[in-house]
C-alpha atoms as a PDB file:
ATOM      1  CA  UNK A   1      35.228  -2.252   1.998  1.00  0.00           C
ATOM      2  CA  UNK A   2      32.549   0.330   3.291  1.00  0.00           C
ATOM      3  CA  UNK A   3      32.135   3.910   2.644  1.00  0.00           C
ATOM      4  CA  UNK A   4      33.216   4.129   6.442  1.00  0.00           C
ATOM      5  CA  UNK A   5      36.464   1.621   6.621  1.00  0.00           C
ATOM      6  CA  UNK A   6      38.058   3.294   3.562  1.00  0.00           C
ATOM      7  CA  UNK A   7      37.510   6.429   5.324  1.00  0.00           C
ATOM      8  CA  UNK A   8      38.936   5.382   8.149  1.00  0.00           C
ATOM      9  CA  UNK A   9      42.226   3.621   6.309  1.00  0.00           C
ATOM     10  CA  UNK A  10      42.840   7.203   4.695  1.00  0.00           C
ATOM     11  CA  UNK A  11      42.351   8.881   8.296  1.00  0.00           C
ATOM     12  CA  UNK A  12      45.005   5.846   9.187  1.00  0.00           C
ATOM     13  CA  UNK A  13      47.491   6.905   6.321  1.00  0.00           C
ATOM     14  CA  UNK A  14      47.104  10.681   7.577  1.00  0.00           C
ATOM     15  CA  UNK A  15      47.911  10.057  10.893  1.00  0.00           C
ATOM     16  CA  UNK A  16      50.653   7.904  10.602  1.00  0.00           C
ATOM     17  CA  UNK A  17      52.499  10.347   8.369  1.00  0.00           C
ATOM     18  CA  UNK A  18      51.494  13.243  10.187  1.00  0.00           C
ATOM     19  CA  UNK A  19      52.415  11.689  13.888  1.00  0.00           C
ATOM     20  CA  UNK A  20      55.102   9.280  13.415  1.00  0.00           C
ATOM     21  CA  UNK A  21      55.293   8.843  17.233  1.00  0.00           C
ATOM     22  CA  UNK A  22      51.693   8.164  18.063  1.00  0.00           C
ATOM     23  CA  UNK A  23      51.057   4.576  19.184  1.00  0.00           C
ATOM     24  CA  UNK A  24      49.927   2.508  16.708  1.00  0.00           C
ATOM     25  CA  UNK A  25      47.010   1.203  18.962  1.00  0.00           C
ATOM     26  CA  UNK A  26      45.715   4.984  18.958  1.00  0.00           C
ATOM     27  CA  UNK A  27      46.139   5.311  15.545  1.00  0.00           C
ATOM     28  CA  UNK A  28      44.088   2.032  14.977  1.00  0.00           C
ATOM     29  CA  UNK A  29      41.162   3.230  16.884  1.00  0.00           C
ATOM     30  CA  UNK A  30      41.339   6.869  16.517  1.00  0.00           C
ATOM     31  CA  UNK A  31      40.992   6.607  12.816  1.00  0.00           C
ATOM     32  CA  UNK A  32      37.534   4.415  12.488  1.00  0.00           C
ATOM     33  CA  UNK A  33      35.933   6.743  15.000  1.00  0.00           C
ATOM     34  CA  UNK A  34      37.139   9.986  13.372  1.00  0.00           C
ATOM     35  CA  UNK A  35      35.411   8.186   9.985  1.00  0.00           C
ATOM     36  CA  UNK A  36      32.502   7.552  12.038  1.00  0.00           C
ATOM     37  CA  UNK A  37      32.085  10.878  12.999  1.00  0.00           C
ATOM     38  CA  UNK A  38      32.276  12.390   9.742  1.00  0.00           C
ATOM     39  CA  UNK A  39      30.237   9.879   8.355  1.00  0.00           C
ATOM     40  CA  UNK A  40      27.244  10.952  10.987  1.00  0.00           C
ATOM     41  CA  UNK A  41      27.747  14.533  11.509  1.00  0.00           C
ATOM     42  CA  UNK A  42      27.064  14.281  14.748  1.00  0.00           C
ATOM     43  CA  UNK A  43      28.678  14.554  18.495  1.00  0.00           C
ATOM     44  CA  UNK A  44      26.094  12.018  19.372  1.00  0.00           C
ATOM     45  CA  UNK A  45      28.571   8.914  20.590  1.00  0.00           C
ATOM     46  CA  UNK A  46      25.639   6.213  20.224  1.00  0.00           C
ATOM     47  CA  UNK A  47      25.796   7.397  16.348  1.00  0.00           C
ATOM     48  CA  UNK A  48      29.076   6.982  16.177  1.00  0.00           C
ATOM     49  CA  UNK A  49      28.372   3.289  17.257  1.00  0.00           C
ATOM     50  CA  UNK A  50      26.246   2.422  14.635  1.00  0.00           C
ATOM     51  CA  UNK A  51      28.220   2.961  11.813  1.00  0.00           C
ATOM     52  CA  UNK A  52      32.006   2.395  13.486  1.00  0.00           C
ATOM     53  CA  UNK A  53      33.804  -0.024  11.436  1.00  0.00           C
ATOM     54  CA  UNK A  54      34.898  -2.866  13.661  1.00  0.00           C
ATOM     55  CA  UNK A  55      33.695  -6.419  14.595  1.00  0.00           C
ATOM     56  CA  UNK A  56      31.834  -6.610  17.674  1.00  0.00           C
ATOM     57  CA  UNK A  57      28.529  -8.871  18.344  1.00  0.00           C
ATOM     58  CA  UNK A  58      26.514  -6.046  20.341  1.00  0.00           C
ATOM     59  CA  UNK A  59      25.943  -2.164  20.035  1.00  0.00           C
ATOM     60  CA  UNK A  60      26.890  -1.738  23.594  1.00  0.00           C
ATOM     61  CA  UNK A  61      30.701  -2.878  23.079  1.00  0.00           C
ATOM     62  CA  UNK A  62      30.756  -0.747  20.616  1.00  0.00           C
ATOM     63  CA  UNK A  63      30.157   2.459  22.665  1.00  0.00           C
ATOM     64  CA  UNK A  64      32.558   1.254  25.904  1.00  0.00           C
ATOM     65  CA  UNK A  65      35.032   0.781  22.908  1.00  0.00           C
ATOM     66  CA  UNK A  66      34.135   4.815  22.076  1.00  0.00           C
ATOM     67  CA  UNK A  67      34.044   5.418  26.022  1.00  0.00           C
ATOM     68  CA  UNK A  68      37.757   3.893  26.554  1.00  0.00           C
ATOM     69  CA  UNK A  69      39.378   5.584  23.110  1.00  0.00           C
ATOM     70  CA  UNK A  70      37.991   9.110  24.529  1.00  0.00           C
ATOM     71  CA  UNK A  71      39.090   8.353  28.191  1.00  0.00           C
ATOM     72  CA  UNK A  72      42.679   7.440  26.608  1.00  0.00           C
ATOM     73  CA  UNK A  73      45.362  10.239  28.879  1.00  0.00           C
ATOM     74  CA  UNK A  74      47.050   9.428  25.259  1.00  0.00           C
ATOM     75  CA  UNK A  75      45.183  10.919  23.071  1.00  0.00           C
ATOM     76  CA  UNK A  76      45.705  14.754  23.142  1.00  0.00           C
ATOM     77  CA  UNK A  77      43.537  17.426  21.324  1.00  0.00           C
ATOM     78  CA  UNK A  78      46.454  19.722  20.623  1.00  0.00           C
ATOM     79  CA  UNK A  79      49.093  16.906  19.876  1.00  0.00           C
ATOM     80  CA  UNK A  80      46.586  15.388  17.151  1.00  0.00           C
ATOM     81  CA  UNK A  81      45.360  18.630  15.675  1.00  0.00           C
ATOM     82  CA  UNK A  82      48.590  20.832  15.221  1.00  0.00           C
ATOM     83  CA  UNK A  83      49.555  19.402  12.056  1.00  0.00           C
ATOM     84  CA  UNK A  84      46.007  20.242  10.684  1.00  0.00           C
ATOM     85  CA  UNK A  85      45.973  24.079  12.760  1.00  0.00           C
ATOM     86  CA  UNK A  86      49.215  24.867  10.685  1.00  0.00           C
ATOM     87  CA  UNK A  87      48.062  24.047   7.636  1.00  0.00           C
ATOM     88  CA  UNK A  88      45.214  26.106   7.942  1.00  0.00           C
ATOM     89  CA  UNK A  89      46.744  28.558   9.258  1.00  0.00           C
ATOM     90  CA  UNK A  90      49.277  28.852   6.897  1.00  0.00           C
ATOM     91  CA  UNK A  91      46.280  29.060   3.801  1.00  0.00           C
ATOM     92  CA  UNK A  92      44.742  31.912   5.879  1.00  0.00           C
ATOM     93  CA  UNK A  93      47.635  33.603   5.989  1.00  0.00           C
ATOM     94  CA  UNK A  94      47.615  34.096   2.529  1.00  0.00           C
ATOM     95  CA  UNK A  95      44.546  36.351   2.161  1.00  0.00           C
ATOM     96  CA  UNK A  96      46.341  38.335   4.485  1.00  0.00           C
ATOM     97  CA  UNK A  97      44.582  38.155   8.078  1.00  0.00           C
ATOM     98  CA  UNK A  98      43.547  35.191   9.709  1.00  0.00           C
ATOM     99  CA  UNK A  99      40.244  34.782  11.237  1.00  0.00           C
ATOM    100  CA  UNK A 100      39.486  32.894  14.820  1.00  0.00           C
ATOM    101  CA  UNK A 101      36.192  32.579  15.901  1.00  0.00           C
ATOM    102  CA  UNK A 102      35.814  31.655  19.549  1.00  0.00           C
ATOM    103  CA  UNK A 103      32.775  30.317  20.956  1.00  0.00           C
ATOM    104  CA  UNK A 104      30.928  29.033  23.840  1.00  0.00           C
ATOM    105  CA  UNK A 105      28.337  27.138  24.460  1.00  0.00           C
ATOM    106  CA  UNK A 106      26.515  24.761  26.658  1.00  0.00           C
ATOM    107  CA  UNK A 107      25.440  20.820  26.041  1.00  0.00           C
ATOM    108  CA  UNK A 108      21.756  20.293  27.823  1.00  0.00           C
ATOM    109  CA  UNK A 109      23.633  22.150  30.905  1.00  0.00           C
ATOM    110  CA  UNK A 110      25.738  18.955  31.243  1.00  0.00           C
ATOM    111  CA  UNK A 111      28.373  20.413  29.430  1.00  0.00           C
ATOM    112  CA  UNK A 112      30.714  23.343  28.668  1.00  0.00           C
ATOM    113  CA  UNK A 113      32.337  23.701  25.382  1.00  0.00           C
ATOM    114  CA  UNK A 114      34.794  26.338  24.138  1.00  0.00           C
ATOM    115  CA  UNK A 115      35.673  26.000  20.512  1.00  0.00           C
ATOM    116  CA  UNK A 116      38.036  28.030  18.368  1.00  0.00           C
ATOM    117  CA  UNK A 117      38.061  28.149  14.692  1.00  0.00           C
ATOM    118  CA  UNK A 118      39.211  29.665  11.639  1.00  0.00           C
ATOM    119  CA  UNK A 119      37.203  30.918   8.718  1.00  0.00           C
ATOM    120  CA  UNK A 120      38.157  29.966   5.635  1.00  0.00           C
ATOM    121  CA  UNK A 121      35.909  31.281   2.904  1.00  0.00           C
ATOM    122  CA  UNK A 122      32.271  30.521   4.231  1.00  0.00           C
ATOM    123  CA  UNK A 123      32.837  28.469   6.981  1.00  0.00           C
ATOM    124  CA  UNK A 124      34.117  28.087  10.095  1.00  0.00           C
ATOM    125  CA  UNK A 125      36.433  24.781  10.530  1.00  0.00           C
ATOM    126  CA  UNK A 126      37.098  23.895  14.755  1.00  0.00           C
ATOM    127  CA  UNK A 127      40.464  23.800  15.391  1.00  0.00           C
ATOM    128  CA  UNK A 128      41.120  23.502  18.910  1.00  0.00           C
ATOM    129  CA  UNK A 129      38.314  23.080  21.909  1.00  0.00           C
ATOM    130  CA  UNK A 130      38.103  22.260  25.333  1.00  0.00           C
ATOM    131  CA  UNK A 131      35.108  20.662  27.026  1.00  0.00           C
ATOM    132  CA  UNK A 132      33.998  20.816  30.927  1.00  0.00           C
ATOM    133  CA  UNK A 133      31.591  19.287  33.134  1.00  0.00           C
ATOM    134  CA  UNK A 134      28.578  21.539  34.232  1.00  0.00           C
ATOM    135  CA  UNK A 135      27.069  24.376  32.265  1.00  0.00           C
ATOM    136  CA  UNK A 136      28.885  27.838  32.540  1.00  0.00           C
ATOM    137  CA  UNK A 137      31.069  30.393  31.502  1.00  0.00           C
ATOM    138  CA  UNK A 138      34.547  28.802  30.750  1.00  0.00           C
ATOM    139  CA  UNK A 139      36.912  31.254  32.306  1.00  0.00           C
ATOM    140  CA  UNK A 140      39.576  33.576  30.645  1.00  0.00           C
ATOM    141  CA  UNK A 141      42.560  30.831  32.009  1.00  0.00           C
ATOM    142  CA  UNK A 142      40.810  28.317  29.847  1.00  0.00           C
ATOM    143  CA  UNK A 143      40.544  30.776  26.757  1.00  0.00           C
ATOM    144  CA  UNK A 144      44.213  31.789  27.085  1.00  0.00           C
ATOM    145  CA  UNK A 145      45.294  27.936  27.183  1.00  0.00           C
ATOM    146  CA  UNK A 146      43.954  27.681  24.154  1.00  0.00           C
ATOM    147  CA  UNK A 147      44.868  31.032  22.506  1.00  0.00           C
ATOM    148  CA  UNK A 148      48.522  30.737  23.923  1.00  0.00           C
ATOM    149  CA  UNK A 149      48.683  26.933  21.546  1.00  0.00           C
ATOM    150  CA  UNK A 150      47.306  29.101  18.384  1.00  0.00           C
ATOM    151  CA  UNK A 151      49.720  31.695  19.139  1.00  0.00           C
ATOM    152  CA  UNK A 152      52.866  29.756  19.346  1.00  0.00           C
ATOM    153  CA  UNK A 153      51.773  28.319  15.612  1.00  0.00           C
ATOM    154  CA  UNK A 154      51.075  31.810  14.282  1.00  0.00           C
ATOM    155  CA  UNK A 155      53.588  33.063  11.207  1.00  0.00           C
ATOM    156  CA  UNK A 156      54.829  35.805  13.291  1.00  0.00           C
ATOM    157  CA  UNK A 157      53.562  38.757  11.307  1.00  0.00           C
ATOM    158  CA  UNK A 158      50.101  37.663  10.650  1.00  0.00           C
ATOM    159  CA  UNK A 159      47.334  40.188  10.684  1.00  0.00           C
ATOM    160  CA  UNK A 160      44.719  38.257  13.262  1.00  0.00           C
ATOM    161  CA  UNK A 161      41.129  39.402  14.249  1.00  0.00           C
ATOM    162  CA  UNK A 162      39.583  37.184  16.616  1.00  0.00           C
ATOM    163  CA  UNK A 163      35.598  37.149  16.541  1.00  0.00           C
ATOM    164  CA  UNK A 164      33.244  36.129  19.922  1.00  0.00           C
ATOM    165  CA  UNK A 165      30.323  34.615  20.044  1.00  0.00           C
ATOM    166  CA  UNK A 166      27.741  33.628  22.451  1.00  0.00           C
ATOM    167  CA  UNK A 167      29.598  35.581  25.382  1.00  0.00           C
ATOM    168  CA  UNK A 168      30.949  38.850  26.802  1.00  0.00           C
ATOM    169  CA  UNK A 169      34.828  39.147  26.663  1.00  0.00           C
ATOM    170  CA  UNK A 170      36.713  39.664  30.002  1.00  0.00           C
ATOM    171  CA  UNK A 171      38.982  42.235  30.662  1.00  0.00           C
ATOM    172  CA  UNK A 172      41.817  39.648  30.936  1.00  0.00           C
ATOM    173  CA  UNK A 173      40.962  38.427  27.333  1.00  0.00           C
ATOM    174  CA  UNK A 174      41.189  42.035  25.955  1.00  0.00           C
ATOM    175  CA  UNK A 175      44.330  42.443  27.710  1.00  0.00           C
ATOM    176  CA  UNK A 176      45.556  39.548  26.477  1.00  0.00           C
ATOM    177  CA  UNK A 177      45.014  40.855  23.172  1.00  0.00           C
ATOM    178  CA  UNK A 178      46.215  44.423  22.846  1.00  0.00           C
ATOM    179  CA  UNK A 179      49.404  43.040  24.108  1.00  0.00           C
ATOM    180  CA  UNK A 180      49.236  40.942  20.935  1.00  0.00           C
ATOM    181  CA  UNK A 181      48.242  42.976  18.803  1.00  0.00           C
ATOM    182  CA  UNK A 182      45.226  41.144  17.835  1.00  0.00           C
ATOM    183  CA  UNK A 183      41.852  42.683  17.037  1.00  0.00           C
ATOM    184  CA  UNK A 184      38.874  41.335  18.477  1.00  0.00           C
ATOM    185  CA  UNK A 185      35.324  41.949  16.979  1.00  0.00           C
ATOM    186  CA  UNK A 186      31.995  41.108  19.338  1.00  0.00           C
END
């Protein structure tokens, strides 16, 4: 078994412990593209392709295989990461303050992309994200969806500073957090 399929049976095992609920047919292709995405470090779906472990006779079938898993209405961001947000959550709760970073950024003006994540140590891990068509400035309803999930899997006394990068806050988003109590550092 490759480096990538015995990846891809742990991601399996983690998955089906972690969401007992998910259908098994998301599990089973949800797990050798998560492996193939660690394994090329890369958002680059053709990538992906090249190293995913299944049997197929040509490259192409192997991105409209990517193309339908990501379509799936079934597979949810939040539903699939909030095992993995608590847990880091919970460890960054220990040092006593938790750390989001939220960003913004845009793909070759094709894309939108709004990514929150936690710092832990030296680095910043992605916990939850949101992705639009069209380059631009993802709006403050977008940023509270998102905020709103973290929030609801907060311990309840947690000291939390929220960083921004690459734009300007709204006034809705400061709002948003002096009614929480948060800090948020520019």
């Amino acid at each position: 078994m490759g480096t990538v399929a015995h990846l891809a049976e742990k991601i399996k095992e983690g998955l089906e412990k972690n969401h007992p609920k998910l259908r098994k047919t998301v599990i089973r292709k949800l797990a050798p593209t998560i492996a193939a995405v660690i394994q090329t470090q890369t958002a680059n779906t053709a990538m992906w392709a090249t190293v995913l472990p299944i049997e197929t006779e040509r490259a192409d079938i192997r991105l409209q295989w990517i193309s339908r898993l990501l379509a799936n209405p079934l597979l949810d961001t939040k539903t699939i990461m909030e095992p993995y947000i608590k847990h880091q959550l919970l460890e960054a709760a220990k040092t006593g303050q938790i750390t989001l970073m939220m960003d913004q950024t845009d793909m070759d003006d094709r894309f939108a992309i709004l990514m929150i994540s936690i710092n832990t140590g030296n680095r910043a891990l992605p916990l939850i994200w949101t992705v639009e068509k069209g380059a631009a400035n993802i709006g403050f309803d977008k940023q509270r969806d998102l905020l709103e999930f973290l929030e609801k899997l907060m311990l309840k006394h947690a000291k939390i500073v929220l960083m921004a990068e690459r734009f300007y806050p709204s006034a809705n988003l400061f709002n948003w957090l002096q009614k929480r109590k948060w800090s948020l550092t520019p």
